[in-house]
N, C-alpha and C. Protein backbone atom coordinates (compact mmCIF):
# COMPACT_ATOMS: atom_id res chain seq x y z
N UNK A 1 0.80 -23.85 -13.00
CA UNK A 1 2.09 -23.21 -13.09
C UNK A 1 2.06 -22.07 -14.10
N UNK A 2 1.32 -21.83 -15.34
CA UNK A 2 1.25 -21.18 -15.92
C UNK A 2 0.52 -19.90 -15.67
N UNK A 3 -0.68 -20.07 -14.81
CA UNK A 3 -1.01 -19.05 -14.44
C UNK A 3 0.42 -18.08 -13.01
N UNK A 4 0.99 -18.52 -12.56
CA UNK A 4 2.08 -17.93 -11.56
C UNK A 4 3.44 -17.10 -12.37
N UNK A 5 3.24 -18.06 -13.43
CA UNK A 5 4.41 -17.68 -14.66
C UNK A 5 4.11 -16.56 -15.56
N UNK A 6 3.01 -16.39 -15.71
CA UNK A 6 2.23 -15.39 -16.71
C UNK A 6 3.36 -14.20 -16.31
N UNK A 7 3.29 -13.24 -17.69
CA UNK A 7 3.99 -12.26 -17.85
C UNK A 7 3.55 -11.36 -16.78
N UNK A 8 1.90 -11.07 -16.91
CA UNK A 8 1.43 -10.14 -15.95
C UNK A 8 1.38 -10.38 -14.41
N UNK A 9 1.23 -11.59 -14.52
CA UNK A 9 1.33 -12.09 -12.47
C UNK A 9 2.82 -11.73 -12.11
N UNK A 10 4.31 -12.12 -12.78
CA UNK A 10 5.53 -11.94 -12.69
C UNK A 10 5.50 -10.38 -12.49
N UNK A 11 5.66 -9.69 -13.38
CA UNK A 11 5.65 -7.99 -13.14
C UNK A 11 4.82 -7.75 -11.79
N UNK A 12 3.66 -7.98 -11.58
CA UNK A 12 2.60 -7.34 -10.00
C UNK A 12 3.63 -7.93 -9.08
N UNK A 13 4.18 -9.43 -9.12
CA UNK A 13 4.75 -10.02 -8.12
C UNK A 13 6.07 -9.43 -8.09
N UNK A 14 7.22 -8.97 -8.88
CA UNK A 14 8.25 -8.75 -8.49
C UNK A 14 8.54 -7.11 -8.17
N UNK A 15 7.41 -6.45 -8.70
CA UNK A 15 7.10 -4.74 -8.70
C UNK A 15 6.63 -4.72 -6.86
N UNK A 16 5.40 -5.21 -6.19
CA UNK A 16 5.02 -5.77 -5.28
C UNK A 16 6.58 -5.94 -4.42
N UNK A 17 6.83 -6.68 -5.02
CA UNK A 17 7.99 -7.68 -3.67
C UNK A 17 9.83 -6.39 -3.41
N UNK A 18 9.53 -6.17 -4.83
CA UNK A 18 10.68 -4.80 -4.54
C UNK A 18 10.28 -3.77 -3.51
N UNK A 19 8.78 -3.18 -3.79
CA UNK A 19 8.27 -1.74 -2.92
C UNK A 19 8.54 -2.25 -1.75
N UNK A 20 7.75 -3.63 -1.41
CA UNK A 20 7.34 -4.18 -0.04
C UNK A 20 8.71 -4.66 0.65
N UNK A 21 9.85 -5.44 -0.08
CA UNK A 21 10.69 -5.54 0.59
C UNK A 21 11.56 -4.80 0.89
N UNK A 22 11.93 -3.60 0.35
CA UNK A 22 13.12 -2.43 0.46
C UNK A 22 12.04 -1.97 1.59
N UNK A 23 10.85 -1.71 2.24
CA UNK A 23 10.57 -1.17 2.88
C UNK A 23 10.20 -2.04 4.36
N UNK A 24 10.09 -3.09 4.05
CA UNK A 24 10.08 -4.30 5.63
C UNK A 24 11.48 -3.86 5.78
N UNK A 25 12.51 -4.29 4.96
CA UNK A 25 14.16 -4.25 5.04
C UNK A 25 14.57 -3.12 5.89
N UNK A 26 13.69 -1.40 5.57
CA UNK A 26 14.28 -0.53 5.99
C UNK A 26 13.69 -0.56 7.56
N UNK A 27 12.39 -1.28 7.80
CA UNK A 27 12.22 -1.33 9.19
C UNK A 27 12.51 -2.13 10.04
N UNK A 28 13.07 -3.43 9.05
CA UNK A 28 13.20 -4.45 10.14
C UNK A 28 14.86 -4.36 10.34
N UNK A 29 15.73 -3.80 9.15
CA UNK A 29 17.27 -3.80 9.67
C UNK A 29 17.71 -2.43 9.42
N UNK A 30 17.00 -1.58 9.24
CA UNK A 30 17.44 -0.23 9.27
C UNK A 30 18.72 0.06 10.52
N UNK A 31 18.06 0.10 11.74
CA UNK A 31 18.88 0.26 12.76
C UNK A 31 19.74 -0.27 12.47
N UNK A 32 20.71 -1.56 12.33
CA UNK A 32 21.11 -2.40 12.17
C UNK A 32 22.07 -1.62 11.06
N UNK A 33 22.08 -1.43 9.67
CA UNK A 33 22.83 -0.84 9.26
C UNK A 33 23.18 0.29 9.46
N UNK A 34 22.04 1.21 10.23
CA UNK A 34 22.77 3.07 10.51
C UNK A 34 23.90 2.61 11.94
N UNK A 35 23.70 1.69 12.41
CA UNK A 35 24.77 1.37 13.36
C UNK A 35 25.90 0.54 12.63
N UNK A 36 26.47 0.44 11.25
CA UNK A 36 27.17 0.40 10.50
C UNK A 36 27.47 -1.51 10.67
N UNK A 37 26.65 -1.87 11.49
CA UNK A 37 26.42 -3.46 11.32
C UNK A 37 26.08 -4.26 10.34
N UNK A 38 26.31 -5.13 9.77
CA UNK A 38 26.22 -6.04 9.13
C UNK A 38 24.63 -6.84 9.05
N UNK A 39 23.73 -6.45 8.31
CA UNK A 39 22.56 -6.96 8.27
C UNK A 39 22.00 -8.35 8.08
N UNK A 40 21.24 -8.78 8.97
CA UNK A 40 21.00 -10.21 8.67
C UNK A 40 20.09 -10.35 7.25
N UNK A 41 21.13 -11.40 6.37
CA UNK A 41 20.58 -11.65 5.08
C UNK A 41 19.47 -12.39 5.03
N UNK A 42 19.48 -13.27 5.73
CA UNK A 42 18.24 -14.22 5.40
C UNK A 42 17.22 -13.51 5.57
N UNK A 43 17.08 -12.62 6.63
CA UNK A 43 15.95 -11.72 7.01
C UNK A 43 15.57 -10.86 5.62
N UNK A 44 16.70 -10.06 5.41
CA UNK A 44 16.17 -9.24 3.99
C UNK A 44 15.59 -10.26 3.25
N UNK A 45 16.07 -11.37 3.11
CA UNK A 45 16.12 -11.71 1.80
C UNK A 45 14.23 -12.94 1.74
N UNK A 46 14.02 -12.46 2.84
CA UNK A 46 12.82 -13.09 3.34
C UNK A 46 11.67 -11.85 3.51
N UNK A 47 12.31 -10.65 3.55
CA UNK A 47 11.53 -9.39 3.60
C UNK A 47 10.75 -9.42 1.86
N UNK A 48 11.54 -10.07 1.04
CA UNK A 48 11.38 -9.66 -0.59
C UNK A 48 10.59 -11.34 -0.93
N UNK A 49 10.85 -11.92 -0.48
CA UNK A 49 10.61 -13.39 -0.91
C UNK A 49 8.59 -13.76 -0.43
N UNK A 50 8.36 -13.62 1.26
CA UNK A 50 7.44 -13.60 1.37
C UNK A 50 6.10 -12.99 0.30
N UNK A 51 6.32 -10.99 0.08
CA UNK A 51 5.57 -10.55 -0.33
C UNK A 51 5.24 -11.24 -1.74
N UNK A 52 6.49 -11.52 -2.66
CA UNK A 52 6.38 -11.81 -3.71
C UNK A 52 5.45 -13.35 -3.89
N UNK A 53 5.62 -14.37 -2.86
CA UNK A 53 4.86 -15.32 -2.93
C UNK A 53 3.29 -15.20 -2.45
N UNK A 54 3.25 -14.14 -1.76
CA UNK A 54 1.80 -13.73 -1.20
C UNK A 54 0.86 -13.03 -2.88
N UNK A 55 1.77 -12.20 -3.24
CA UNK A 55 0.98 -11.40 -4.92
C UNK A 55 1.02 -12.80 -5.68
N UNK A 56 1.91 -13.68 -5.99
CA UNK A 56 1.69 -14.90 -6.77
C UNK A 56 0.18 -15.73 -6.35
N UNK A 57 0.45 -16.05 -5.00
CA UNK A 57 -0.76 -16.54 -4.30
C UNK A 57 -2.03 -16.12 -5.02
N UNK A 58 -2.23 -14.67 -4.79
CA UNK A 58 -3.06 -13.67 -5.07
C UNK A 58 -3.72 -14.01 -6.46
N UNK A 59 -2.83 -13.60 -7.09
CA UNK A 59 -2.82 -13.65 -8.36
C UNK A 59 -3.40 -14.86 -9.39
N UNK A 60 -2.89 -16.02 -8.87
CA UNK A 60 -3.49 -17.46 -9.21
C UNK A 60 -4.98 -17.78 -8.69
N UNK A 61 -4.78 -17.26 -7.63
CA UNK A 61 -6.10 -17.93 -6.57
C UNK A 61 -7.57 -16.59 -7.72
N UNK A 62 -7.11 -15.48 -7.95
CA UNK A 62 -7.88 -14.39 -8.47
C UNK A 62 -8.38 -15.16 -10.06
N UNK A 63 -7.47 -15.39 -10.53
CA UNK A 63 -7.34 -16.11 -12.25
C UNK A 63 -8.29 -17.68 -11.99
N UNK A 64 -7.69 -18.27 -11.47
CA UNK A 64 -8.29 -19.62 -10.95
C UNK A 64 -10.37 -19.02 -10.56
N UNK A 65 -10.38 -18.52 -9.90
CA UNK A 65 -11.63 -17.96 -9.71
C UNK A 65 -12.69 -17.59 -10.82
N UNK A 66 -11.71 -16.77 -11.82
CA UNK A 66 -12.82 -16.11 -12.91
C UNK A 66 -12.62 -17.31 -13.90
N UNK A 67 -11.84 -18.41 -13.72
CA UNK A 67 -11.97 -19.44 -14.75
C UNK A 67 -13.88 -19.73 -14.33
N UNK A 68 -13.53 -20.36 -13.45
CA UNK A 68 -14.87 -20.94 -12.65
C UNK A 68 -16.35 -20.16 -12.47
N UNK A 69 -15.68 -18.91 -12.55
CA UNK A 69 -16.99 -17.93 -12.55
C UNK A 69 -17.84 -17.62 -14.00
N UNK A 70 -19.19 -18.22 -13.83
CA UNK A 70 -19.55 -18.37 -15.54
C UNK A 70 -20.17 -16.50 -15.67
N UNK A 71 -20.28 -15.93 -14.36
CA UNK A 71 -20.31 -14.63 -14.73
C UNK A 71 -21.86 -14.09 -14.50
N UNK A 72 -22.25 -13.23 -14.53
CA UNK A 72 -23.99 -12.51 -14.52
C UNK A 72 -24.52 -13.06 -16.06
């Protein structure tokens, strides 16, 4: 848990999950709001949620690795 929590994994993961989700958001409900409709939330809110758990993923699985790696 501490490695997911780390200051630096948090910043990649929520910097990551902002770019990536304002931009799934603008393709997956764009239409959807320029037709002045009401956007499905869960969807956005799954556009921002995925990426951010994928860089966490990342991030642990990367740290977890160089624990284990005694190196050249």
């Amino acid at each position: 848990m501490e490695l997911a929590t780390s200051d630096e994994a948090l910043k990649r993961s929520l910097l990551t999950s902002l770019v990536v989700g304002m931009v799934f958001s603008a393709i997956n409900q764009g239409d959807v709001v320029l037709a002045g409709e009401a956007p499905n939330l869960v969807k956005i809110g799954s556009n921002y949620v995925v990426p951010f758990c994928v860089v966490t993923y990342g991030c642990v699985s990367a740290r977890r690795a160089a624990r284990s790696d005694p190196g050249p």
